[in-house]
Every structure is written in structure tokens, then in C-alpha cells.
N, C-alpha and C. Protein backbone atom coordinates (compact mmCIF):
# COMPACT_ATOMS: atom_id res chain seq x y z
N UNK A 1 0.85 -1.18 0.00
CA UNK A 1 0.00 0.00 0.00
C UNK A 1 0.89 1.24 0.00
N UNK A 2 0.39 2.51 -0.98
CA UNK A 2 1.45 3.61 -0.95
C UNK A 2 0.84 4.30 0.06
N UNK A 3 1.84 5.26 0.83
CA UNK A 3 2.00 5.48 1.87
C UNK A 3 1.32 7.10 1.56
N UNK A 4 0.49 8.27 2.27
CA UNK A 4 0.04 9.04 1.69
C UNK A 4 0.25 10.27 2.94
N UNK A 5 1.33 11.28 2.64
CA UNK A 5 1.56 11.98 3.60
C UNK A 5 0.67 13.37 3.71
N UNK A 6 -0.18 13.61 4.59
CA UNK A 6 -0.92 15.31 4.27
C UNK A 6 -0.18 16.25 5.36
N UNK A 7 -0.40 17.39 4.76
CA UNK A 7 0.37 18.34 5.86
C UNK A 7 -0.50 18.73 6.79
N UNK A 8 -0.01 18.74 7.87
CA UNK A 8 -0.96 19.28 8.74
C UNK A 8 -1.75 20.50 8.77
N UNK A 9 -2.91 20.21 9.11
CA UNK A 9 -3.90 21.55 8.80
C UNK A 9 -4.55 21.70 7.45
N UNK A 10 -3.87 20.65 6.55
CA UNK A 10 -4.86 20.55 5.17
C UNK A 10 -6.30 20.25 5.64
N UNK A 11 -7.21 20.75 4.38
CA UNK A 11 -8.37 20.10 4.43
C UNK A 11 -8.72 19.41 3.30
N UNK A 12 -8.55 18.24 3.25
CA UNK A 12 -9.01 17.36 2.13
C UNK A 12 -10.31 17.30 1.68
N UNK A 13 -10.21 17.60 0.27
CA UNK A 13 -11.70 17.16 -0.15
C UNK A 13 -12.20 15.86 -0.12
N UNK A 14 -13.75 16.20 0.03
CA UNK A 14 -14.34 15.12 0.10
C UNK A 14 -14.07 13.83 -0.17
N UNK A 15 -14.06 14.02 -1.79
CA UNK A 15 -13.50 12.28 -2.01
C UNK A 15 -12.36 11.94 -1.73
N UNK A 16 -11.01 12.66 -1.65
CA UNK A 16 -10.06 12.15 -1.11
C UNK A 16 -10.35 11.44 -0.10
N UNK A 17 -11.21 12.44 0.87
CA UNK A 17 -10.90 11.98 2.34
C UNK A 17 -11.56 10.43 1.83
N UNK A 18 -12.64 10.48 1.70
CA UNK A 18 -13.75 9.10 1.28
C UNK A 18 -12.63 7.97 0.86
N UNK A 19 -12.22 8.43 -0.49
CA UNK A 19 -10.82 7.31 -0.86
C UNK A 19 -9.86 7.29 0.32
N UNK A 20 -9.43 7.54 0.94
CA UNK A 20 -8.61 7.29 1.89
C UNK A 20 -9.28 6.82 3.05
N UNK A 21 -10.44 6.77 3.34
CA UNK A 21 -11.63 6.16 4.21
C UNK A 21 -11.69 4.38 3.93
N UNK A 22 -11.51 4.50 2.52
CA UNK A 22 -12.00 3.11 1.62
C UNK A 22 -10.89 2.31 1.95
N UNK A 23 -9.27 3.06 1.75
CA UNK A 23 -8.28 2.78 1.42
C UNK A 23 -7.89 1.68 2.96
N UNK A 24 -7.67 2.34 3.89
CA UNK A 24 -7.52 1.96 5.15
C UNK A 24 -8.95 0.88 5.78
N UNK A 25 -10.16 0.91 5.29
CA UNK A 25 -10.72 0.54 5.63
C UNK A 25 -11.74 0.65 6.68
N UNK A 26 -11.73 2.08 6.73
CA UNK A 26 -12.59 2.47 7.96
C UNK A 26 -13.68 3.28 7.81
N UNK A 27 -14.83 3.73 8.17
CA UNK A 27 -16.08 4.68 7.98
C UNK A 27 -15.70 6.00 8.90
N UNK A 28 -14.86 5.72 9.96
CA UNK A 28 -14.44 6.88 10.69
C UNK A 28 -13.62 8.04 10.19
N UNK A 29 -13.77 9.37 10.64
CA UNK A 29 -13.23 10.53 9.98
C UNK A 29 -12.14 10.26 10.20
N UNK A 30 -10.78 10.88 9.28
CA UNK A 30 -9.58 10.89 9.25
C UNK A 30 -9.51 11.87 10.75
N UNK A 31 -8.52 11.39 11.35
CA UNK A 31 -7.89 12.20 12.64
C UNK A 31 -7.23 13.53 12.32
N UNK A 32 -7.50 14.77 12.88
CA UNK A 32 -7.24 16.18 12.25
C UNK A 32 -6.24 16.42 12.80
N UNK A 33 -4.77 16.87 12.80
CA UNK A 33 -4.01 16.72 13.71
C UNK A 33 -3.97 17.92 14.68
N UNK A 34 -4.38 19.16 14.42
CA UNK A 34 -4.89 20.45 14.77
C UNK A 34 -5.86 20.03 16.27
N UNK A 35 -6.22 18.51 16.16
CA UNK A 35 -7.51 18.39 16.98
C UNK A 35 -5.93 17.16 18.17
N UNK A 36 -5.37 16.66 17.33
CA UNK A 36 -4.47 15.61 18.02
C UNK A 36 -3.59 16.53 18.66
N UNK A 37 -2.84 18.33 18.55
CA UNK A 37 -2.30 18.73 19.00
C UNK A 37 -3.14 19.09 20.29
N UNK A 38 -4.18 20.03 19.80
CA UNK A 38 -4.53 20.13 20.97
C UNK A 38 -4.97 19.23 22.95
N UNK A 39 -5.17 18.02 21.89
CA UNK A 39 -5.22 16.86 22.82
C UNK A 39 -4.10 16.50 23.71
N UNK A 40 -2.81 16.48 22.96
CA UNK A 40 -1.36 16.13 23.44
C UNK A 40 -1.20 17.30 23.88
N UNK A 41 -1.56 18.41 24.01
CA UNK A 41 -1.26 19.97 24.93
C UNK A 41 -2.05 19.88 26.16
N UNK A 42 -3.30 19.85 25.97
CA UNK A 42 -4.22 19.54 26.94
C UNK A 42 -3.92 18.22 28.21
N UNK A 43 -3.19 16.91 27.70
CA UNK A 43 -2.80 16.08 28.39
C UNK A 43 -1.43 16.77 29.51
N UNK A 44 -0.89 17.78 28.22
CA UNK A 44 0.95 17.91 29.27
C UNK A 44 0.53 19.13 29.86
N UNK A 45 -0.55 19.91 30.07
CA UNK A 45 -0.16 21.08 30.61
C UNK A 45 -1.76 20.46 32.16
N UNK A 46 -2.47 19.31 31.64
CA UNK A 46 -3.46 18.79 32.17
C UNK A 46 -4.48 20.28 32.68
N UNK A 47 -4.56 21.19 31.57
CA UNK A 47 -5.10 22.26 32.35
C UNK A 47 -5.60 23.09 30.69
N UNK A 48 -6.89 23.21 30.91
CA UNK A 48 -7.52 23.89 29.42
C UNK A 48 -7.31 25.29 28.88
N UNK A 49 -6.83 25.85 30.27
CA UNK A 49 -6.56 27.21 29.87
C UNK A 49 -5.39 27.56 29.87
N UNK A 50 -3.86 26.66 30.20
CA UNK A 50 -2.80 26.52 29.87
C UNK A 50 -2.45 25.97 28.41
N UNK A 51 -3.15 24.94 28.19
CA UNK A 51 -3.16 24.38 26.53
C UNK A 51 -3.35 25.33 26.06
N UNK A 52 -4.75 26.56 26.05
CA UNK A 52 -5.19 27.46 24.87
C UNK A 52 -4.08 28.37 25.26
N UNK A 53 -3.07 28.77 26.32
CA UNK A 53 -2.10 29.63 26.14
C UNK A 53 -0.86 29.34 25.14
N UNK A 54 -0.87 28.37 25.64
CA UNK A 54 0.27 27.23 24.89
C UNK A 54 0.07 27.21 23.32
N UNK A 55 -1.00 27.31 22.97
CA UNK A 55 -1.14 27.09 21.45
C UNK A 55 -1.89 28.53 21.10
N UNK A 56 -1.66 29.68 21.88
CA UNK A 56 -2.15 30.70 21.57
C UNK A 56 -3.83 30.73 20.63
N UNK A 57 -4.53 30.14 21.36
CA UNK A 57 -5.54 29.98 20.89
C UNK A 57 -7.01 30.44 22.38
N UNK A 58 -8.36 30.29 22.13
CA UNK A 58 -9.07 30.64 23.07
C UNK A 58 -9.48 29.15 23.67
N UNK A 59 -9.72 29.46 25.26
CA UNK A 59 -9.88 27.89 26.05
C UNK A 59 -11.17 27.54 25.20
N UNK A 60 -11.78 28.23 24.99
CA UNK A 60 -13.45 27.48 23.84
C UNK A 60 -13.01 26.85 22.81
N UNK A 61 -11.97 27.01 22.30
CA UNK A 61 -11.38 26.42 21.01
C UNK A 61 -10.68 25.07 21.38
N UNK A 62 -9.79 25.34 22.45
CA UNK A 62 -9.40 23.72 22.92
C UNK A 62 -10.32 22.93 22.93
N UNK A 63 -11.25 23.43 24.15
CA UNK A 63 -12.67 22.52 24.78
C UNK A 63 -13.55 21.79 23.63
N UNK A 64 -13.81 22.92 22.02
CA UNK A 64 -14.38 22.34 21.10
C UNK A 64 -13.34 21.17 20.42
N UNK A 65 -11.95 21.45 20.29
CA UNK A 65 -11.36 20.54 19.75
C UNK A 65 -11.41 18.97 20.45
N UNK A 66 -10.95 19.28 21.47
CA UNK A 66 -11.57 18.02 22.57
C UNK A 66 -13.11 17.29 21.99
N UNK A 67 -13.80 18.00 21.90
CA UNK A 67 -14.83 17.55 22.07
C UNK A 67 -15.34 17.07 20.40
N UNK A 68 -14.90 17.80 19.80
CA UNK A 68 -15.18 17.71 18.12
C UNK A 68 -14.27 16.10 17.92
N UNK A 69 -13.26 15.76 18.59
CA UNK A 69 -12.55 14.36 18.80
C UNK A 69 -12.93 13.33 19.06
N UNK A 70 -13.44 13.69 20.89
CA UNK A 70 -14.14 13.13 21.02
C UNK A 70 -15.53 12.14 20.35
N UNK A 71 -16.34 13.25 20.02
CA UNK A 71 -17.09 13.13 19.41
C UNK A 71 -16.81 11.84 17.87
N UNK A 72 -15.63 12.60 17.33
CA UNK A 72 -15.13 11.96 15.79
C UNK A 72 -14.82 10.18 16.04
N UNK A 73 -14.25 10.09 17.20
CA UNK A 73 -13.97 8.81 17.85
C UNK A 73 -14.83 8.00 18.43
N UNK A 74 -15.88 8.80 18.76
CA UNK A 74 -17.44 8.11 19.62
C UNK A 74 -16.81 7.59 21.02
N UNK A 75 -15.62 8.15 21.81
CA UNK A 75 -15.17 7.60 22.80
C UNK A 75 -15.14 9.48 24.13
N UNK A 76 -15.29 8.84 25.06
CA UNK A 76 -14.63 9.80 26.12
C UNK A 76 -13.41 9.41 26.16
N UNK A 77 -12.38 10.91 26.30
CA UNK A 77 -11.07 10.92 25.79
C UNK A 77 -10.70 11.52 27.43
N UNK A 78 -11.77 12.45 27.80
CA UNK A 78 -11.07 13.31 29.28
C UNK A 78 -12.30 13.23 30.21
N UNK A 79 -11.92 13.20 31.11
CA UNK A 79 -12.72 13.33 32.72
C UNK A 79 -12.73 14.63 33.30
N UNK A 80 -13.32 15.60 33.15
CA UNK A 80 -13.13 17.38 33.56
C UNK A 80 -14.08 17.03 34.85
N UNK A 81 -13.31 17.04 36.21
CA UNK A 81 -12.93 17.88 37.38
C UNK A 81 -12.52 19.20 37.60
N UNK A 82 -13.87 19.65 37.54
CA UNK A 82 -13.29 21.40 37.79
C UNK A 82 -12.49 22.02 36.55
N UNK A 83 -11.39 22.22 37.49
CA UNK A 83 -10.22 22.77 36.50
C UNK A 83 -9.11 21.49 36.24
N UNK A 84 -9.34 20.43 36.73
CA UNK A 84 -8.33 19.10 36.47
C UNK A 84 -9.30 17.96 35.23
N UNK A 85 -8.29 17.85 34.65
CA UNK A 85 -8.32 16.77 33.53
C UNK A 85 -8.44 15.50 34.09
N UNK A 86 -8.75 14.13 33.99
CA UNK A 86 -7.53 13.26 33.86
C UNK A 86 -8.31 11.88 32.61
N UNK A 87 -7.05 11.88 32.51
CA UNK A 87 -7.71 10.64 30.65
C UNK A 87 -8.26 9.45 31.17
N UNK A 88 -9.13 8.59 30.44
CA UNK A 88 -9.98 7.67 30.17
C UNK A 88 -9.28 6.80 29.73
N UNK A 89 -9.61 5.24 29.98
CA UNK A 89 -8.84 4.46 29.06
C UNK A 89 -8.56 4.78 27.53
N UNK A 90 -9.48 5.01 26.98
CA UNK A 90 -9.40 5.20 25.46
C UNK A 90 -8.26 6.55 25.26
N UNK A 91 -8.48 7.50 26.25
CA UNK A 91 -8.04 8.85 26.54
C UNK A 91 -6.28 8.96 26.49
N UNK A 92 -5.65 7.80 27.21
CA UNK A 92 -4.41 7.07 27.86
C UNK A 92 -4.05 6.38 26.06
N UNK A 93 -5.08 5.61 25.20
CA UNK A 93 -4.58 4.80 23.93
C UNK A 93 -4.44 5.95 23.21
N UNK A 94 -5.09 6.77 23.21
CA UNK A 94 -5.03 7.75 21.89
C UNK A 94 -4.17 8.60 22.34
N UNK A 95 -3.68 8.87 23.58
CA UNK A 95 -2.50 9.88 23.55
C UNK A 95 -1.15 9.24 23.22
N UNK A 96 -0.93 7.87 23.34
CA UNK A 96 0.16 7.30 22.67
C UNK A 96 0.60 7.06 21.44
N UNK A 97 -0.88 7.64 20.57
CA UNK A 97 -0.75 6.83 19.40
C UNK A 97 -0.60 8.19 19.00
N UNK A 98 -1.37 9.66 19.72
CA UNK A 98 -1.64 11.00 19.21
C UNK A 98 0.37 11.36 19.00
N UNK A 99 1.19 11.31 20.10
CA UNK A 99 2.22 11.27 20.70
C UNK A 99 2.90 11.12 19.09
N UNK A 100 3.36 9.67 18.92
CA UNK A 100 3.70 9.16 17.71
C UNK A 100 3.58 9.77 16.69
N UNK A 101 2.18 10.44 15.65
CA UNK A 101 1.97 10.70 14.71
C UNK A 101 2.33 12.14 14.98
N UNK A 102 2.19 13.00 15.90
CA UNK A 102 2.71 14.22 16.01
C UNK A 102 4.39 14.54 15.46
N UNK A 103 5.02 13.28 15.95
CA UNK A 103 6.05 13.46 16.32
C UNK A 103 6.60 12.70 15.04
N UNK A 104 5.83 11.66 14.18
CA UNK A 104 6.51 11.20 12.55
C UNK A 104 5.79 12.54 11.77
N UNK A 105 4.66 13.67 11.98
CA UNK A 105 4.52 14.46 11.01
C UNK A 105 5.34 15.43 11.35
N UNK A 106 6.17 15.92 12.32
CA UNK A 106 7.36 16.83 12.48
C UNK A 106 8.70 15.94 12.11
N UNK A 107 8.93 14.59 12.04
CA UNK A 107 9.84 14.12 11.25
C UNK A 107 10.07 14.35 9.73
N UNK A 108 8.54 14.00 9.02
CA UNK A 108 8.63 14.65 7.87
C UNK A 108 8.71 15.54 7.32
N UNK A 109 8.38 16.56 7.59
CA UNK A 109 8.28 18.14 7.68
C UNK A 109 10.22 18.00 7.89
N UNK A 110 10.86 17.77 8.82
CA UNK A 110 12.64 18.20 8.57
C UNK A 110 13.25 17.27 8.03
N UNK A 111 12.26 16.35 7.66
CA UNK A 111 13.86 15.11 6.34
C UNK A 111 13.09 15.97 5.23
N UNK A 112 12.27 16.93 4.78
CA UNK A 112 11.85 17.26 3.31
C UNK A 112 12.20 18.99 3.64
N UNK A 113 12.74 18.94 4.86
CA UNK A 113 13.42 20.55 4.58
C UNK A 113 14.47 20.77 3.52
N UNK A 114 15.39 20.23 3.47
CA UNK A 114 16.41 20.74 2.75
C UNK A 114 15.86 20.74 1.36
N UNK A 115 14.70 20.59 0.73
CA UNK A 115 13.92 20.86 -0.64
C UNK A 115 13.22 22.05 -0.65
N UNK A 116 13.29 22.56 0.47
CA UNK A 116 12.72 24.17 0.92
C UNK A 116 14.05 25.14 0.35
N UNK A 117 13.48 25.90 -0.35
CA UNK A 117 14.63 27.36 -1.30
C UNK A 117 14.93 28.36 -0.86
């Protein structure tokens, strides 16, 4: 299978996304990584209004990203106590896996720098 890299923050059209739905085999939305950062911010700072500082963004925007994830996954990802977080089983799988893909789409991004002019 060829391997299909998007940059982060693209928005794929429809049928792409659909063909790449088909491709992998799944009915579930492609994972947004915009939605996976905020998740992996939200886990390390365990605090919603430190994440939206952190990513210079508004705490309503984290909270929707969370939840727009949530939602995309059909799983509870966080347990909100007050002002304390803490992850869910599913919450604990997807930050390992969120972890990983963050961290191979900033791999790719600097092995395809030196093609930058």
C-alpha cells in the first residue's frame, strides 16, 4: 500500500478523504491533527486554559477541539474535574498513538526541509 503523507492543517476534499476512508478501511473521519495537538497539549499542561495559552488559541477552542474528537472517535477521551483533567482508558490509547503521529509528522516536515529554497 502507498503510503500518503498530508500536511498538517490541510483540508481534504471530500472524495479524497472518502478514498482514503476506503483505502484503510474504515467509515471513521480521518484524525485532524490540529484536533491531536490540541489533545497532546491539553494532556501535558493537564489544564484547558494553559493548553489554549500554549497554542495561543481561546480555552473554547481547545474545549471544542476536545470535544469535536471526542465526538469523531465516539469515545470519552477526558474526565473534567473542575479545573483538572484526567484521561480515560481510550483517553491514555489515543495519547500514545496522538504522541507518535505528532512526532513522525514533524519528522517529515525536517527530512523534506532541505527541498525548501
Amino acid at each position: 500500500m502507498n503510503e500518503i503523507i498530508v500536511q498538517p492543517g490541510t483540508n481534504l476534499p471530500a472524495d479524497t478523504a472518502n478514498g482514503l476512508r476506503a483505502a484503510y478501511g474504515t467509515n471513521m473521519p480521518i484524525l485532524d491533527s490540529r484536533k491531536l495537538l490540541a489533545f497532546v497539549t491539553l494532556v501535558r499542561t493537564e489544564s484547558f486554559t494553559l493548553a489554549a495559552q500554549e497554542l495561543h488559541v481561546t480555552q473554547s477552542a481547545v474545549s471544542h477541539s476536545i470535544k469535536s474528537l471526542e465526538d469523531d472517535l465516539q469515545v470519552r477521551l477526558v474526565d473534567r474535574r473542575g479545573r483538572k483533567i484526567r484521561l480515560t482508558p481510550p483517553g491514555r490509547q489515543l495519547h500514545s498513538h496522538a504522541q507518535r503521529i505528532l512526532a513522525d509528522m514533524q519528522e517529515a516536515r525536517d527530512d523534506l526541509a532541505h527541498f525548501v529554497q
